[in-house]
C-alpha atoms as a PDB file:
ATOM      1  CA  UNK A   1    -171.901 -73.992 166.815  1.00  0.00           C
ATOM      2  CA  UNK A   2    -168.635 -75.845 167.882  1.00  0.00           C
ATOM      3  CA  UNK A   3    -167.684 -76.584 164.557  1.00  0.00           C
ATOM      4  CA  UNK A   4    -167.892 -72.913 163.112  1.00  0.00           C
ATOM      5  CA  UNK A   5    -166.267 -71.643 166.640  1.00  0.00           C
ATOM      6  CA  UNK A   6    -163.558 -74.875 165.845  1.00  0.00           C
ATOM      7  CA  UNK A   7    -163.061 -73.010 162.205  1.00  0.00           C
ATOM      8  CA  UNK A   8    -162.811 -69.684 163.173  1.00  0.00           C
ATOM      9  CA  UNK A   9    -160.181 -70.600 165.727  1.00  0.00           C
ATOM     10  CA  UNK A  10    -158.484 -72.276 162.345  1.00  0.00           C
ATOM     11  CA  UNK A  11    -158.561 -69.709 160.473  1.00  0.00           C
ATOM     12  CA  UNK A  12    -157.125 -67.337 163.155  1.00  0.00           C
ATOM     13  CA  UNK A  13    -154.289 -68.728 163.660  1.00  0.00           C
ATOM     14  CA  UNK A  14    -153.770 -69.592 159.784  1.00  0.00           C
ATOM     15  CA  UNK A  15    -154.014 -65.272 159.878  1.00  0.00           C
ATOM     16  CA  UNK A  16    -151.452 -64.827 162.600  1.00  0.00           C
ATOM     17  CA  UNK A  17    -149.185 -67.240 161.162  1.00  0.00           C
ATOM     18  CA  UNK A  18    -149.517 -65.628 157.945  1.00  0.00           C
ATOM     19  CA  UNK A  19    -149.215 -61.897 159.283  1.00  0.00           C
ATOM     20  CA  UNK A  20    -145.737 -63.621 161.594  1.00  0.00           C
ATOM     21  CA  UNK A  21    -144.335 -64.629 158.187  1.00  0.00           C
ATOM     22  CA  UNK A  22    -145.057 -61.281 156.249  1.00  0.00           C
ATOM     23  CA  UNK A  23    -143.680 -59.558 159.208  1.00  0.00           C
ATOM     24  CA  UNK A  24    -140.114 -61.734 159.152  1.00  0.00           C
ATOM     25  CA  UNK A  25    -140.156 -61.387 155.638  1.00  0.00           C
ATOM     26  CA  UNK A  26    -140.729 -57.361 155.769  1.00  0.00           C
ATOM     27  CA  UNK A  27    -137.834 -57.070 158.453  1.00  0.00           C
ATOM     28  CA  UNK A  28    -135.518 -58.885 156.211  1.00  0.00           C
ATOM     29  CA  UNK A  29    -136.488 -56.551 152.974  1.00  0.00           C
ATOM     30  CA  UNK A  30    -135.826 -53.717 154.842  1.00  0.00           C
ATOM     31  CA  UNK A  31    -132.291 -55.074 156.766  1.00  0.00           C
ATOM     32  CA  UNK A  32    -131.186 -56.004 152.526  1.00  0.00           C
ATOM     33  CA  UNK A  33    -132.524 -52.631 151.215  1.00  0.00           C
ATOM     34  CA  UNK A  34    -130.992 -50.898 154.137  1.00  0.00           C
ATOM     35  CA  UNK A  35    -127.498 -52.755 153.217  1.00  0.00           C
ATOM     36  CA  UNK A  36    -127.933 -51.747 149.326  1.00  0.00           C
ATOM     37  CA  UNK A  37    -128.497 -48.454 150.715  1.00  0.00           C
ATOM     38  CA  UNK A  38    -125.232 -48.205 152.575  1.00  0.00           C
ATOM     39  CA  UNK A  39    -123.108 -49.509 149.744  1.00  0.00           C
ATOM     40  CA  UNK A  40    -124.531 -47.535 147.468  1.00  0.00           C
ATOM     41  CA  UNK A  41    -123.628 -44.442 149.493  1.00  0.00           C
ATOM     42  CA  UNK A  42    -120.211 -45.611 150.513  1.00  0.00           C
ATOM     43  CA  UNK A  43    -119.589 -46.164 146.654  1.00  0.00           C
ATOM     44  CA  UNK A  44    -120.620 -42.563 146.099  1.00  0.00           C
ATOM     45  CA  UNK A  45    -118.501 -41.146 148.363  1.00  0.00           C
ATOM     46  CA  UNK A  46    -115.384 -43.354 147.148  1.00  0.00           C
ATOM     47  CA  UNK A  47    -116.476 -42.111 143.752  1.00  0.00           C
ATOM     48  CA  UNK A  48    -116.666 -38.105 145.067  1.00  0.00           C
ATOM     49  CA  UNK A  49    -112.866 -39.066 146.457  1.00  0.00           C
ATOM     50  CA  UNK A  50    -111.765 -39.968 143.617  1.00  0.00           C
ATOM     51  CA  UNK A  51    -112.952 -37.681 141.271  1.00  0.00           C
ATOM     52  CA  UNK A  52    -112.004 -34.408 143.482  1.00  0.00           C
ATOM     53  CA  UNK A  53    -108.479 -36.042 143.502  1.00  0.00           C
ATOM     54  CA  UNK A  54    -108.255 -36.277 139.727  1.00  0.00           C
ATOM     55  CA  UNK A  55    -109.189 -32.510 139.523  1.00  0.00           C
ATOM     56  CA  UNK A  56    -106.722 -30.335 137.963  1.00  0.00           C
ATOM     57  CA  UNK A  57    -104.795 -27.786 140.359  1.00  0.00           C
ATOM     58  CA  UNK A  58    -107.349 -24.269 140.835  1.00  0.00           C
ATOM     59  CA  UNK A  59    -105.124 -21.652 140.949  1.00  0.00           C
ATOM     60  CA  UNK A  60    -106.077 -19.039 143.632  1.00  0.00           C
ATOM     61  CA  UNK A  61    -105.285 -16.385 140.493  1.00  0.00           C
ATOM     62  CA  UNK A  62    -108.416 -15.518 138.402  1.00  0.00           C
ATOM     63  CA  UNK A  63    -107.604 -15.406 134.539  1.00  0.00           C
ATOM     64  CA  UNK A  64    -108.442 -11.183 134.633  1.00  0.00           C
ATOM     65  CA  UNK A  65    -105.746 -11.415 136.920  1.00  0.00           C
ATOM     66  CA  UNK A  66    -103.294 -12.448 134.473  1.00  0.00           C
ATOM     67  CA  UNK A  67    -103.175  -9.371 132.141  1.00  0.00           C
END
């Protein structure tokens, strides 16, 4: 009975160390995909900046206007 009580202690702390190591690995996915994430929208809006400033002039006139 000591042995198998001996081997389930083991093994439970073999399952907390794993479940310690998923857990630092999950928290540094989500800090990297959280980073890709806030490039990816800083890109878009230097991207949105750019193209409104390469827009042609709108005239305030509308072409029915014109005649």
């Amino acid at each position: 009975m000591r042995d198998e009580l001996a081997e389930l202690i083991d093994r439970a702390e073999d399952a907390i160390a794993t479940a310690d190591r998923l857990v630092d690995e999950n928290v540094s996915w989500r800090r990297s995909t959280r980073r890709q994430l806030d490039q990816t929208i800083e890109l878009g809006t230097e991207f949105r900046k750019l193209a409104v400033s390469r827009l042609p002039a709108i005239s305030s006139r509308h072409p029915a206007e014109d005649n």
